[in-house]
PDB file of N, CA and C in Angstrom:
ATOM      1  N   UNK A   1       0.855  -1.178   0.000  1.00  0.00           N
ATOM      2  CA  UNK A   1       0.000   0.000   0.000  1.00  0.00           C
ATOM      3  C   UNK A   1       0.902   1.242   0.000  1.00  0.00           C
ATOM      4  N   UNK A   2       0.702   2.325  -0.700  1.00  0.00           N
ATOM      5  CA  UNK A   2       1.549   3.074  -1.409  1.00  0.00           C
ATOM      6  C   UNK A   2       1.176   4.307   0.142  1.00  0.00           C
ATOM      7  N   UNK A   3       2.091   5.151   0.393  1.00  0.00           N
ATOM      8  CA  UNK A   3       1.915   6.037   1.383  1.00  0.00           C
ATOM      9  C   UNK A   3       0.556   6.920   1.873  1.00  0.00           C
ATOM     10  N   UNK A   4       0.272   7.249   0.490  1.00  0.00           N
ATOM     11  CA  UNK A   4      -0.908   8.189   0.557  1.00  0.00           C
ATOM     12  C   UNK A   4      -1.963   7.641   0.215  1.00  0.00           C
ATOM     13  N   UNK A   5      -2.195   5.567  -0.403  1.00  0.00           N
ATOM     14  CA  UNK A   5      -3.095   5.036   0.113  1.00  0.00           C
ATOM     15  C   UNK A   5      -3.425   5.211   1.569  1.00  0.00           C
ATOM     16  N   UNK A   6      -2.445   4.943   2.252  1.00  0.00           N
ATOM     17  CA  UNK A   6      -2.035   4.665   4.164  1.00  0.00           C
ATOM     18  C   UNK A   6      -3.228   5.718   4.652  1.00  0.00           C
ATOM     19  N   UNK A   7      -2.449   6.848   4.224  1.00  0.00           N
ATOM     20  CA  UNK A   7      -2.955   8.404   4.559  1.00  0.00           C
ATOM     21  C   UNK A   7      -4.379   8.238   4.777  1.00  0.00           C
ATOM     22  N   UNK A   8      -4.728   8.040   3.060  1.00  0.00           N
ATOM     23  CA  UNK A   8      -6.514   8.053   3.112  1.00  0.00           C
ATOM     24  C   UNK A   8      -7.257   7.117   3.633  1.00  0.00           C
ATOM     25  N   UNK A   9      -6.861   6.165   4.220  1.00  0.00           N
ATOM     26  CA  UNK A   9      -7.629   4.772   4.992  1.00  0.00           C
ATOM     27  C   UNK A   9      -7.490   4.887   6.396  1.00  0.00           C
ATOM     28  N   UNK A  10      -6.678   5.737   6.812  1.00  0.00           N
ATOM     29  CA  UNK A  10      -6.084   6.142   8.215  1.00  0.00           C
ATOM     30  C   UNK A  10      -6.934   7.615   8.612  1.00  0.00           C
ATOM     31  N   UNK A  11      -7.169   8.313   7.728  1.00  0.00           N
ATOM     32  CA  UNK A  11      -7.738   9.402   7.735  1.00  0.00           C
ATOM     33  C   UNK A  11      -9.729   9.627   7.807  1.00  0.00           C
ATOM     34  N   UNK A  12      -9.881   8.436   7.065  1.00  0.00           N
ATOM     35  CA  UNK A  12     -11.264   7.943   6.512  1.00  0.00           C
ATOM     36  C   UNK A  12     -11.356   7.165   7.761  1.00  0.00           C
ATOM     37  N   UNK A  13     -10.349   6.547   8.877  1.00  0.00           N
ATOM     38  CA  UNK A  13     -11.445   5.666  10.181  1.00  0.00           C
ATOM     39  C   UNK A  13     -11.273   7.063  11.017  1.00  0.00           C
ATOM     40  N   UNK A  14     -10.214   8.067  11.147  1.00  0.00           N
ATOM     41  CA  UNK A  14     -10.128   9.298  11.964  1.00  0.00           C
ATOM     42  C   UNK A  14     -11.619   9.795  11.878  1.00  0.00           C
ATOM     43  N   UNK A  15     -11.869  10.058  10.913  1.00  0.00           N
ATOM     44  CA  UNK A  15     -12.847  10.962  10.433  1.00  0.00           C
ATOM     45  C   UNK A  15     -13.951   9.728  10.781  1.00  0.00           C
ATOM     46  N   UNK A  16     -14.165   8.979  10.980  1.00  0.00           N
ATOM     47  CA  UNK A  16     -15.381   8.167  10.960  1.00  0.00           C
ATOM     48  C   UNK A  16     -15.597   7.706  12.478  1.00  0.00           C
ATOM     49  N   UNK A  17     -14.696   7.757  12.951  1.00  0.00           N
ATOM     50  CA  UNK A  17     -15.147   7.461  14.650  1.00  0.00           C
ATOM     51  C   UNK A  17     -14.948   8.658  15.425  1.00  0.00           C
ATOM     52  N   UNK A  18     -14.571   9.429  14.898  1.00  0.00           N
ATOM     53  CA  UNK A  18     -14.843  11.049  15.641  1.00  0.00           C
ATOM     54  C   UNK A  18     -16.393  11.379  15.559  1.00  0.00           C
ATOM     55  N   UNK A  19     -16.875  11.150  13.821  1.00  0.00           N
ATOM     56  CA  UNK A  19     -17.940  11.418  13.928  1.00  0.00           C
ATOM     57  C   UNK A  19     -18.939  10.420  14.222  1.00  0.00           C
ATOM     58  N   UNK A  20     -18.805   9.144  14.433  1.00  0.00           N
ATOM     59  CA  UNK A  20     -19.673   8.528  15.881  1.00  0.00           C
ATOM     60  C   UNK A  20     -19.564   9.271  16.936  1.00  0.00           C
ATOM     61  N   UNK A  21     -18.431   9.503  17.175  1.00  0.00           N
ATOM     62  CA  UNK A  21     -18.455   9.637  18.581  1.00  0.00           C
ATOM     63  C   UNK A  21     -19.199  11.149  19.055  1.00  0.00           C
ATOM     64  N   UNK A  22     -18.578  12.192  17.901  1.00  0.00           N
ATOM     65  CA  UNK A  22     -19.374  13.961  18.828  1.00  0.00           C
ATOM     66  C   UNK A  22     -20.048  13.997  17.313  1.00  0.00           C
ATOM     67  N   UNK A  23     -20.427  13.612  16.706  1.00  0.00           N
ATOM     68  CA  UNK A  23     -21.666  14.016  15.500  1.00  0.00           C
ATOM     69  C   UNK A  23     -22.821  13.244  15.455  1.00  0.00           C
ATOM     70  N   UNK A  24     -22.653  12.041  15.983  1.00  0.00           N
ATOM     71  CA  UNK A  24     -23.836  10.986  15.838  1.00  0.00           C
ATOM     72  C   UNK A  24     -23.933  10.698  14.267  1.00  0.00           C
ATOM     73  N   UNK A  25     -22.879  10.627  13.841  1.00  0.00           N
ATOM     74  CA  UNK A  25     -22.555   9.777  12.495  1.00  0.00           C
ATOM     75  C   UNK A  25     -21.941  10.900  11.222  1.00  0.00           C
ATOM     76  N   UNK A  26     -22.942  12.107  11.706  1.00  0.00           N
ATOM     77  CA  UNK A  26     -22.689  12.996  10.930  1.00  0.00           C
ATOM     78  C   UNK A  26     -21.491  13.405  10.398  1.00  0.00           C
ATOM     79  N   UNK A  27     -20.613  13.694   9.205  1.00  0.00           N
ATOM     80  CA  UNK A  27     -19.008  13.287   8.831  1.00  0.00           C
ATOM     81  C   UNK A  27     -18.605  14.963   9.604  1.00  0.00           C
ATOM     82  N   UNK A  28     -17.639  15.025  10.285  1.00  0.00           N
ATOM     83  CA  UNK A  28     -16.944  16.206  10.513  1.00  0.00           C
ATOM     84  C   UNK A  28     -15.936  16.483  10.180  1.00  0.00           C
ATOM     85  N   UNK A  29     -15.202  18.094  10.132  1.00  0.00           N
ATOM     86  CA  UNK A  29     -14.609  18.074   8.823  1.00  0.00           C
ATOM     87  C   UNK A  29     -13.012  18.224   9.266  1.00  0.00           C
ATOM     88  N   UNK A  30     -12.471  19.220   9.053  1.00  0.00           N
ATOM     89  CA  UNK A  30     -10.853  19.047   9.448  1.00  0.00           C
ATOM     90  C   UNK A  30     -10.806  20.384  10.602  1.00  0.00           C
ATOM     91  N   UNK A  31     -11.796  21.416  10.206  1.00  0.00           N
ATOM     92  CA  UNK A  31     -12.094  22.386  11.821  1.00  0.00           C
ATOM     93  C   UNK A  31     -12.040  21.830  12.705  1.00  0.00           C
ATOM     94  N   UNK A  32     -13.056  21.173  12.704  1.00  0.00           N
ATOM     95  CA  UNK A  32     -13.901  20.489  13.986  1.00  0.00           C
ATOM     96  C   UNK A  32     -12.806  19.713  14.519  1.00  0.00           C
ATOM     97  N   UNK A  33     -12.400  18.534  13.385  1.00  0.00           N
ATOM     98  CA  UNK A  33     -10.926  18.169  14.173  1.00  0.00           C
ATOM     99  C   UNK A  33      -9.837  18.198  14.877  1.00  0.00           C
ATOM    100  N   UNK A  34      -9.374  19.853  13.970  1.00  0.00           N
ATOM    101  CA  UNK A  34      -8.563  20.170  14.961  1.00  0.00           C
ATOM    102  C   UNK A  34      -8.989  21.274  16.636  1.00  0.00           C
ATOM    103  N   UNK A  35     -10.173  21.189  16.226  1.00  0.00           N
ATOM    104  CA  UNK A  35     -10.883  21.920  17.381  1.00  0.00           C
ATOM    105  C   UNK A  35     -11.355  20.727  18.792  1.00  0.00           C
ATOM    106  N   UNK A  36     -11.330  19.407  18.311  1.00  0.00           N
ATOM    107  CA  UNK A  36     -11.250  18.901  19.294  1.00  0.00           C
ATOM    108  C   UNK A  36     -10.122  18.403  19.801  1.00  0.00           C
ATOM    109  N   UNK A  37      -8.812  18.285  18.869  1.00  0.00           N
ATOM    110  CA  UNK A  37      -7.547  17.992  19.746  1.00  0.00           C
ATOM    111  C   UNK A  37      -7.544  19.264  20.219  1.00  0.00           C
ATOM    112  N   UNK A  38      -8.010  20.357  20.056  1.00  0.00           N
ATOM    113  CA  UNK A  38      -7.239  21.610  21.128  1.00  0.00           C
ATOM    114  C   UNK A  38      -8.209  21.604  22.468  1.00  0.00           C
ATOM    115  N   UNK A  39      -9.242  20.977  22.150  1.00  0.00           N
ATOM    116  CA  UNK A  39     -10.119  20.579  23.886  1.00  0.00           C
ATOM    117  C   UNK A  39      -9.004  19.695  24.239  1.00  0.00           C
ATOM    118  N   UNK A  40      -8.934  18.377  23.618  1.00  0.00           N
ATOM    119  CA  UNK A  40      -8.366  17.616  24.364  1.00  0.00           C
ATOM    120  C   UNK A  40      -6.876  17.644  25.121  1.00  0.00           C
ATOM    121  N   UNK A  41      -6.305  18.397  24.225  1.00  0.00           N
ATOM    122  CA  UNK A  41      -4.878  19.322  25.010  1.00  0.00           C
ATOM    123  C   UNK A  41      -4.989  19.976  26.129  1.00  0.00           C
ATOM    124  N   UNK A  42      -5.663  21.045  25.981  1.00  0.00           N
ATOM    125  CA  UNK A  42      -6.430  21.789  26.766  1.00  0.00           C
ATOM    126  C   UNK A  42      -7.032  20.577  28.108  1.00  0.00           C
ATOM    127  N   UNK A  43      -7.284  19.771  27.734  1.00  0.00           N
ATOM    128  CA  UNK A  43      -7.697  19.148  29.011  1.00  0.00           C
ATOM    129  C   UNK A  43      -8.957  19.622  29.821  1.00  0.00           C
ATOM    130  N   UNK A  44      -9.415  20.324  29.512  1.00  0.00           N
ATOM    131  CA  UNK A  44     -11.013  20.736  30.029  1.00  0.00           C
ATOM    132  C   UNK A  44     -12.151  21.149  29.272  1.00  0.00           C
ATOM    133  N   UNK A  45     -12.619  19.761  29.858  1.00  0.00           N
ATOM    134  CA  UNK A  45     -13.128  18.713  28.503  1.00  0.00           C
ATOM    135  C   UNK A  45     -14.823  19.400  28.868  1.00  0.00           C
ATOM    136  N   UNK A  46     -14.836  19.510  30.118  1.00  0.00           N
ATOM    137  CA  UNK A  46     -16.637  19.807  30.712  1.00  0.00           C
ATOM    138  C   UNK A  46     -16.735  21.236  30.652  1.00  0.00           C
ATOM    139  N   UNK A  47     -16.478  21.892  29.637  1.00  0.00           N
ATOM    140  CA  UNK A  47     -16.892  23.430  30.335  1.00  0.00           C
ATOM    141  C   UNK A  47     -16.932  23.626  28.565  1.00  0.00           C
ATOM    142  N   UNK A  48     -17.730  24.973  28.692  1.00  0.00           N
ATOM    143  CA  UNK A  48     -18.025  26.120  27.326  1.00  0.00           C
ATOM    144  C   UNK A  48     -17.083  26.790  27.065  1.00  0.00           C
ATOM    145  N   UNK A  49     -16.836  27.390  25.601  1.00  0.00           N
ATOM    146  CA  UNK A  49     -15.671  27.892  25.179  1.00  0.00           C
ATOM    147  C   UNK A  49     -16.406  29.243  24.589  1.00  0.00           C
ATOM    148  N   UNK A  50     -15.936  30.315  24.798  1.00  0.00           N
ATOM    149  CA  UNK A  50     -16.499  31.717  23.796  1.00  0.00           C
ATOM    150  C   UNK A  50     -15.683  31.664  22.570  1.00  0.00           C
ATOM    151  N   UNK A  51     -16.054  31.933  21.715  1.00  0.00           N
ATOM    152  CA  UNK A  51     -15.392  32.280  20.442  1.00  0.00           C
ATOM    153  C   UNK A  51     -14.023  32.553  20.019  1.00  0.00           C
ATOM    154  N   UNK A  52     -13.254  33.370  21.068  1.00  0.00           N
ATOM    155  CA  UNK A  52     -11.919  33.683  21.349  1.00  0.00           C
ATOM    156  C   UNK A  52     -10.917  32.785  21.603  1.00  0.00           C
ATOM    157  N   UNK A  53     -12.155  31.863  22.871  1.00  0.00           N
ATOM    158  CA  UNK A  53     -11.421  30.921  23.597  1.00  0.00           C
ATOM    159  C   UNK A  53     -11.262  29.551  22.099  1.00  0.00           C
ATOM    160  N   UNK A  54     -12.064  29.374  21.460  1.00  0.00           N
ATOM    161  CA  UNK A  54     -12.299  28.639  20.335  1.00  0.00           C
ATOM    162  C   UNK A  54     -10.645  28.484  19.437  1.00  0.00           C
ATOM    163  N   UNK A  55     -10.879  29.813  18.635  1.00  0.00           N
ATOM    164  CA  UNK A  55      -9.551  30.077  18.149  1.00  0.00           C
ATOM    165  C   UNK A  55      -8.505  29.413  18.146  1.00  0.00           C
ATOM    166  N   UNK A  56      -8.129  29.732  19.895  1.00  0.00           N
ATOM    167  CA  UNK A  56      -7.403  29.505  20.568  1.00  0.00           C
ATOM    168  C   UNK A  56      -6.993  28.065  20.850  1.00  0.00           C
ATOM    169  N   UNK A  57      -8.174  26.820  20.797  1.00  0.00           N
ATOM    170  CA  UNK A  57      -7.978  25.792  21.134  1.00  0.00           C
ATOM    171  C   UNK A  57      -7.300  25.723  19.971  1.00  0.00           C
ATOM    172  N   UNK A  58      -8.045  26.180  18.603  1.00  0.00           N
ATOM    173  CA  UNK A  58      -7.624  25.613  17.099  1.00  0.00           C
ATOM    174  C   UNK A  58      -6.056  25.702  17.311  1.00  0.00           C
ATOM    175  N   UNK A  59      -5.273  26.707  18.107  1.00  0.00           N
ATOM    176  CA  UNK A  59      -3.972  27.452  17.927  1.00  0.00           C
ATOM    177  C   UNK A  59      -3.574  26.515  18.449  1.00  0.00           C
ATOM    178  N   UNK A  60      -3.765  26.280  18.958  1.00  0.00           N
ATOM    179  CA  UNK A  60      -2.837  24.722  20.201  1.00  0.00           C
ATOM    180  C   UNK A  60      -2.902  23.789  19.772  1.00  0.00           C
ATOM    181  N   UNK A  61      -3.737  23.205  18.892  1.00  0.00           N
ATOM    182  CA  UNK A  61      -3.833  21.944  17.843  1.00  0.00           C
ATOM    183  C   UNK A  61      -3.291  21.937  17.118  1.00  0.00           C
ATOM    184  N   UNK A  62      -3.019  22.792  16.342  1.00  0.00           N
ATOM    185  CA  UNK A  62      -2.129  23.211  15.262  1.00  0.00           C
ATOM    186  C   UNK A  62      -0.532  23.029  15.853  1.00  0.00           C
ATOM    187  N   UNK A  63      -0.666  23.715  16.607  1.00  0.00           N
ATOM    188  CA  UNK A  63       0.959  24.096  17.070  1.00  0.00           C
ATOM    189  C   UNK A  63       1.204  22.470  17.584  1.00  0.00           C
ATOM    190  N   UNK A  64       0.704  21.628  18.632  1.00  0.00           N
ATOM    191  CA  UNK A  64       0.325  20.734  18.631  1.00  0.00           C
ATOM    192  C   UNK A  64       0.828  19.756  17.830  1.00  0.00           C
ATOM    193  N   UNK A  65       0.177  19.594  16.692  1.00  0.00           N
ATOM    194  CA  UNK A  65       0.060  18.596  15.744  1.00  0.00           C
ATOM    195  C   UNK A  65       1.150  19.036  15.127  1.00  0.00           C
ATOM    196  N   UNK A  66       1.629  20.216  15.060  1.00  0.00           N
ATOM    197  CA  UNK A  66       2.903  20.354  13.898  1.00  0.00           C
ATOM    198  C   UNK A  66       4.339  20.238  14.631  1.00  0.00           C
ATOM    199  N   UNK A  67       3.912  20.715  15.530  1.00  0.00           N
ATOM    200  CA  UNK A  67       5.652  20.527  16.806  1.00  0.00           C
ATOM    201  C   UNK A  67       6.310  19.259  16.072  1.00  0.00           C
ATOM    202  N   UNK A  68       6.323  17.916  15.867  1.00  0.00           N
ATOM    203  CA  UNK A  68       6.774  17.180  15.772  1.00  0.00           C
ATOM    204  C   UNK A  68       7.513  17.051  14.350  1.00  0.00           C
ATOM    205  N   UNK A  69       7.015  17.690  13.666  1.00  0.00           N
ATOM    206  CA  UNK A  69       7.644  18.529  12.088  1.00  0.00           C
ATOM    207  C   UNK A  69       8.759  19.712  12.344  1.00  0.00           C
ATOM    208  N   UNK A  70       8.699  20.246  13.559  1.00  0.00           N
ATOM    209  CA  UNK A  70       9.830  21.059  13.989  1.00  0.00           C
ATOM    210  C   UNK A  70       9.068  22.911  13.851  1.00  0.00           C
ATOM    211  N   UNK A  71       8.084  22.469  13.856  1.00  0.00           N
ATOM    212  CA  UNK A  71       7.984  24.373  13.826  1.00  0.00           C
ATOM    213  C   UNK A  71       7.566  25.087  14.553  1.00  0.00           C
ATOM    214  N   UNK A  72       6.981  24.072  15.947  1.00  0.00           N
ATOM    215  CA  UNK A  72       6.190  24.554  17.317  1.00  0.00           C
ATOM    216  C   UNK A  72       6.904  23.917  18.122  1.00  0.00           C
ATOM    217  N   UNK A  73       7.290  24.506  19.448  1.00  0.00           N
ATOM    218  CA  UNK A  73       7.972  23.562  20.687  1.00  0.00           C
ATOM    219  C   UNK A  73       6.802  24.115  21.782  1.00  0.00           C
ATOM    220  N   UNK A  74       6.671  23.260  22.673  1.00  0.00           N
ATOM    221  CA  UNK A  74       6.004  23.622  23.659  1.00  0.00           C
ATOM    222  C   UNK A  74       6.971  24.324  24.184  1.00  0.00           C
ATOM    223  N   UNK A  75       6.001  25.692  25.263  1.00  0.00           N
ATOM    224  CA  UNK A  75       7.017  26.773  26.080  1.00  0.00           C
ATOM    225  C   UNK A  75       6.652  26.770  27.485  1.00  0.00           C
ATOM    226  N   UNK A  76       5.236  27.010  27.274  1.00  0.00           N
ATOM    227  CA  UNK A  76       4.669  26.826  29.003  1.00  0.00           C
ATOM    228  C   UNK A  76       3.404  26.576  28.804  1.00  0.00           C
ATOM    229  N   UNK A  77       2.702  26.272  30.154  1.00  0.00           N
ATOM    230  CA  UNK A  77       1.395  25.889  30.613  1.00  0.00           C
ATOM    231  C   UNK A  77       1.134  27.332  31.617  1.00  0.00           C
ATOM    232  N   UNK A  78       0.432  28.034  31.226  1.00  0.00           N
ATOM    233  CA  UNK A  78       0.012  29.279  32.594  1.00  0.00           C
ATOM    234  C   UNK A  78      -0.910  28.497  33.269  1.00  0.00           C
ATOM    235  N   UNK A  79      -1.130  29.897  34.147  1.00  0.00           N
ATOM    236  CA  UNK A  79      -1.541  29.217  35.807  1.00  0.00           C
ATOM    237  C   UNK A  79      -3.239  28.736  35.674  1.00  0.00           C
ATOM    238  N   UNK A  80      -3.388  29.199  34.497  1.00  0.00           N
ATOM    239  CA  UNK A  80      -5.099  28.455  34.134  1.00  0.00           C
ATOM    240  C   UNK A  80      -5.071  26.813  32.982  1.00  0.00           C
ATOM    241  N   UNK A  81      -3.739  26.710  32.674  1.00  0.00           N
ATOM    242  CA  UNK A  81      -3.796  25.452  32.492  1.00  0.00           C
ATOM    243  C   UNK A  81      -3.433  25.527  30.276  1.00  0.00           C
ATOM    244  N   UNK A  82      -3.681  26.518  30.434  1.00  0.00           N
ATOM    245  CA  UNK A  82      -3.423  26.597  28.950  1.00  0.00           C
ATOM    246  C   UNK A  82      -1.901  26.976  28.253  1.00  0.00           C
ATOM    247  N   UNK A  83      -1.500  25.563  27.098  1.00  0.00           N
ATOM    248  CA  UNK A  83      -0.327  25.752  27.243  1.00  0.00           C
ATOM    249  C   UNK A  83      -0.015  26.608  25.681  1.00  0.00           C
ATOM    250  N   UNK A  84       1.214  27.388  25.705  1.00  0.00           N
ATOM    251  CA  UNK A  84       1.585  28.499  24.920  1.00  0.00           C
ATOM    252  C   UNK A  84       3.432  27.582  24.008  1.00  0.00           C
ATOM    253  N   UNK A  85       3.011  27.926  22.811  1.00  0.00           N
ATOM    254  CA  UNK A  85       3.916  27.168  22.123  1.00  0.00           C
ATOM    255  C   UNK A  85       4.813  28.329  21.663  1.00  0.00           C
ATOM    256  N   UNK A  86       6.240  28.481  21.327  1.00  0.00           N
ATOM    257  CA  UNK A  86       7.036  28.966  20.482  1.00  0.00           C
ATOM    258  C   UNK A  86       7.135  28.609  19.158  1.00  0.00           C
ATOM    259  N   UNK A  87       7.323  29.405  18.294  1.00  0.00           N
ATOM    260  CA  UNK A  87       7.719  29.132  16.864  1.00  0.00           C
ATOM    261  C   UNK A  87       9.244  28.857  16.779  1.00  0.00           C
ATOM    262  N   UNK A  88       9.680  27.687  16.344  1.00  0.00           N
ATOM    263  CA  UNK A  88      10.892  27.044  15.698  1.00  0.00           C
ATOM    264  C   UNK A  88      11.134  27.389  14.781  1.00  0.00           C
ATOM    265  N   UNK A  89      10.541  27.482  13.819  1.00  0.00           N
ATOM    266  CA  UNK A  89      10.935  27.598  12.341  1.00  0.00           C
ATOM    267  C   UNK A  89       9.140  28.156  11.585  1.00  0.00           C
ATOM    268  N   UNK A  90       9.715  29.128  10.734  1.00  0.00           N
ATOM    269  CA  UNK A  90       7.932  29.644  10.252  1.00  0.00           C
ATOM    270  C   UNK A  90       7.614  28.617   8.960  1.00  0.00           C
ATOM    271  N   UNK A  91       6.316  28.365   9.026  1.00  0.00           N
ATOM    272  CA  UNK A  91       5.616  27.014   7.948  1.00  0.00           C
ATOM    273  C   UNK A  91       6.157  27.869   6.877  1.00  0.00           C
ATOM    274  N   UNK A  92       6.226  26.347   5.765  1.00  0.00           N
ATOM    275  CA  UNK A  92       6.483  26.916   4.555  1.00  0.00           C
ATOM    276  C   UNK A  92       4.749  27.505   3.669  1.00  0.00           C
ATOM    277  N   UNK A  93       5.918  28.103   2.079  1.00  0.00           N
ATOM    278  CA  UNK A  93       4.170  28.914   1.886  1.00  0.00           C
ATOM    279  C   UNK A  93       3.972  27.554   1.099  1.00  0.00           C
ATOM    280  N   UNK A  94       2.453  27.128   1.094  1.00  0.00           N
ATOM    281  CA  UNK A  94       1.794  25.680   1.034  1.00  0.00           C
ATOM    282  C   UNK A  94       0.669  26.055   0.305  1.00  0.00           C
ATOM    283  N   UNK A  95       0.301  25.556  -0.795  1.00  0.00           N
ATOM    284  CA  UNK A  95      -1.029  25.634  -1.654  1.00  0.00           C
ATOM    285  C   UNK A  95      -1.769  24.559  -0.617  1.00  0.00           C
ATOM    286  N   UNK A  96      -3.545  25.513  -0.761  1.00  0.00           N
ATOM    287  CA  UNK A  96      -4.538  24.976  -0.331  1.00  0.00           C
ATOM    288  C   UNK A  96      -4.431  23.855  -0.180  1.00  0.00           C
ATOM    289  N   UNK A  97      -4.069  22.342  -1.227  1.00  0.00           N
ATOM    290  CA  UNK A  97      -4.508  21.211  -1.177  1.00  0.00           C
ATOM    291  C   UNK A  97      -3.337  20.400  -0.095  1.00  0.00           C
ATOM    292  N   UNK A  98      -1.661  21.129  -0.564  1.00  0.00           N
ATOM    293  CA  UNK A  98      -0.909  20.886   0.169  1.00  0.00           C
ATOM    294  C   UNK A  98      -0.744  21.443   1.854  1.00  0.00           C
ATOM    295  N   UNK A  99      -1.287  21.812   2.263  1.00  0.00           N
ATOM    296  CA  UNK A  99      -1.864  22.732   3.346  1.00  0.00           C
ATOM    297  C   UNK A  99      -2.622  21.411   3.940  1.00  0.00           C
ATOM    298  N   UNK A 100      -3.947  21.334   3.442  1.00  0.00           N
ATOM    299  CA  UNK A 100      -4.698  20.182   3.942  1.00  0.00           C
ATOM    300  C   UNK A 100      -4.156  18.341   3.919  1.00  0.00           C
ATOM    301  N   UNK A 101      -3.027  18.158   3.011  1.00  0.00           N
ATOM    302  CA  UNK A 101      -2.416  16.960   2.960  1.00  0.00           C
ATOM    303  C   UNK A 101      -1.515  17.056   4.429  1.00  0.00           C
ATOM    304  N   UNK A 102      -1.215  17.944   4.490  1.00  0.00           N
ATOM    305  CA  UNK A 102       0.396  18.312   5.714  1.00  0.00           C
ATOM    306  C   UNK A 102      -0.850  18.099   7.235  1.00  0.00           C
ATOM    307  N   UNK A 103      -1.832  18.551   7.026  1.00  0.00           N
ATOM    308  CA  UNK A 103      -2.638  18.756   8.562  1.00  0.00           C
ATOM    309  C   UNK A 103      -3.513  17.510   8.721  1.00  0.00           C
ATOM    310  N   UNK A 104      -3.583  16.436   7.285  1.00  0.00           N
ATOM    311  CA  UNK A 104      -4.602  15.458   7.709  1.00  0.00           C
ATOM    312  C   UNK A 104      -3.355  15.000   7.901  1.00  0.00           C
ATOM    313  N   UNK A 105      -1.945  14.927   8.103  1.00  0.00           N
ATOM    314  CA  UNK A 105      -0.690  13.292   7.874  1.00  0.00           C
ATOM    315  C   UNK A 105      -0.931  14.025   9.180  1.00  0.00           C
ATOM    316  N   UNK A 106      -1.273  15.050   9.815  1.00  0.00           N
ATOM    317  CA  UNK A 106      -0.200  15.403  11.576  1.00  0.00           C
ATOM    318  C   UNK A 106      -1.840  15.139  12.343  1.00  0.00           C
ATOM    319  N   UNK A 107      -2.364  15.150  11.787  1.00  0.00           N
ATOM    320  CA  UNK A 107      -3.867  14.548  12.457  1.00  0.00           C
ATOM    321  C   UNK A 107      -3.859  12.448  12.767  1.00  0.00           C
ATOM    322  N   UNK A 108      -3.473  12.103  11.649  1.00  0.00           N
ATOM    323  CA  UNK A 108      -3.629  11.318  11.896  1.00  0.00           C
ATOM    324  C   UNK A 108      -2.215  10.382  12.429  1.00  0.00           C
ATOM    325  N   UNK A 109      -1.028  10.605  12.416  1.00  0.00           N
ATOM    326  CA  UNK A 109      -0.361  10.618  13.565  1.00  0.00           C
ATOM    327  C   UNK A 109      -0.180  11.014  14.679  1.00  0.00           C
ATOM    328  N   UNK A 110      -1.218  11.862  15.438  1.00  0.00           N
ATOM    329  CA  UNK A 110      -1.486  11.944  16.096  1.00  0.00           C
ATOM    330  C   UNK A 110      -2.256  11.128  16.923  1.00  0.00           C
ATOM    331  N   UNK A 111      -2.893  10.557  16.208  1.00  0.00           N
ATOM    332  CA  UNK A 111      -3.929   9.307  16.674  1.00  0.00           C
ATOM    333  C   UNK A 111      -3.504   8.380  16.449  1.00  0.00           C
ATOM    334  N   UNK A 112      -2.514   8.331  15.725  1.00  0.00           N
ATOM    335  CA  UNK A 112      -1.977   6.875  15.955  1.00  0.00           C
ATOM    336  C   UNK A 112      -0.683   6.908  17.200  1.00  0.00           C
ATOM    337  N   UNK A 113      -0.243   7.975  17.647  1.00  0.00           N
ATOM    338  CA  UNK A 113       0.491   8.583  18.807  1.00  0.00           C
ATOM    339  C   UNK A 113      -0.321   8.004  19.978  1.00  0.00           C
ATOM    340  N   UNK A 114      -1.619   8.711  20.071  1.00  0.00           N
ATOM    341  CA  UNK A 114      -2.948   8.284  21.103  1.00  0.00           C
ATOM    342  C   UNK A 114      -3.523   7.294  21.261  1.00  0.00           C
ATOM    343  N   UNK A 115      -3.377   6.243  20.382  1.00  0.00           N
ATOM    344  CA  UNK A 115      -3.443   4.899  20.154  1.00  0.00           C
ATOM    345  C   UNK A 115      -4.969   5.016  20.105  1.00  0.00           C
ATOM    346  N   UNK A 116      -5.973   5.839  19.556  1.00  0.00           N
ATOM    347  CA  UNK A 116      -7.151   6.320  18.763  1.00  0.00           C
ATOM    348  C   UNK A 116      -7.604   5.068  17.637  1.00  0.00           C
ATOM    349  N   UNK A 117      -5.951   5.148  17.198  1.00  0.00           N
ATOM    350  CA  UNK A 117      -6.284   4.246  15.612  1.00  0.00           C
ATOM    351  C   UNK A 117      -4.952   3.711  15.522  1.00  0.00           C
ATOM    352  N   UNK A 118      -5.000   2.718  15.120  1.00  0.00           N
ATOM    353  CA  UNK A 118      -4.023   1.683  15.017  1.00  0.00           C
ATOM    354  C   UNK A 118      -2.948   2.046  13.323  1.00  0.00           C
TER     355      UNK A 118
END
């Protein structure tokens, strides 16, 4: 199986037991995705988010999911629990499709990190 078979069969159960799990089947998309690894980073999982606070999770998912590519290091956790990343190195400039190939491979190593998906 050729790499970016891997990708799309790895990506297609991501996407399919997320949305069992917070859509009730409904497919969710790569927002939402990375909006729930930034709850789950975040670690506070029972409470409401305002719009700002939203963003923000997205920012930590991102940074998150890409650290391991070298361009986010974790820096600190403040005293409310939310942690703040440094820039390593700035992303390269990435067409739309390549943009979304780079964030579904760090999505779904991620879950295979979390042992989510095998």
């Amino acid at each position: 199986m050729s790499r970016d078979e891997q990708l799309k069969e790895r990506w297609d159960l991501v996407v399919e037991k997320l949305s069992k799990q917070f859509a009730d089947g409904a497919p969710i998309d790569l927002d939402a995705i990375i909006y729930l690894i930034g709850v789950q980073e975040l670690g506070q999982l029972n409470r409401s988010f305002k719009k700002d606070q939203k963003l923000d999770l997205m920012h930590i998912a991102i940074c998150k999911l890409l650290a391991p590519y070298g361009y986010y290091e974790l820096d600190f956790v403040d005293d409310e629990g939310w942690p703040h990343y440094k820039v390593l190195e700035a992303l390269p400039h990435l067409k739309a499709g390549e943009q979304s190939v780079l964030m579904k491979e760090a999505i779904v190593n991620y879950f295979v990190e979390t042992e989510y998906i095998d």
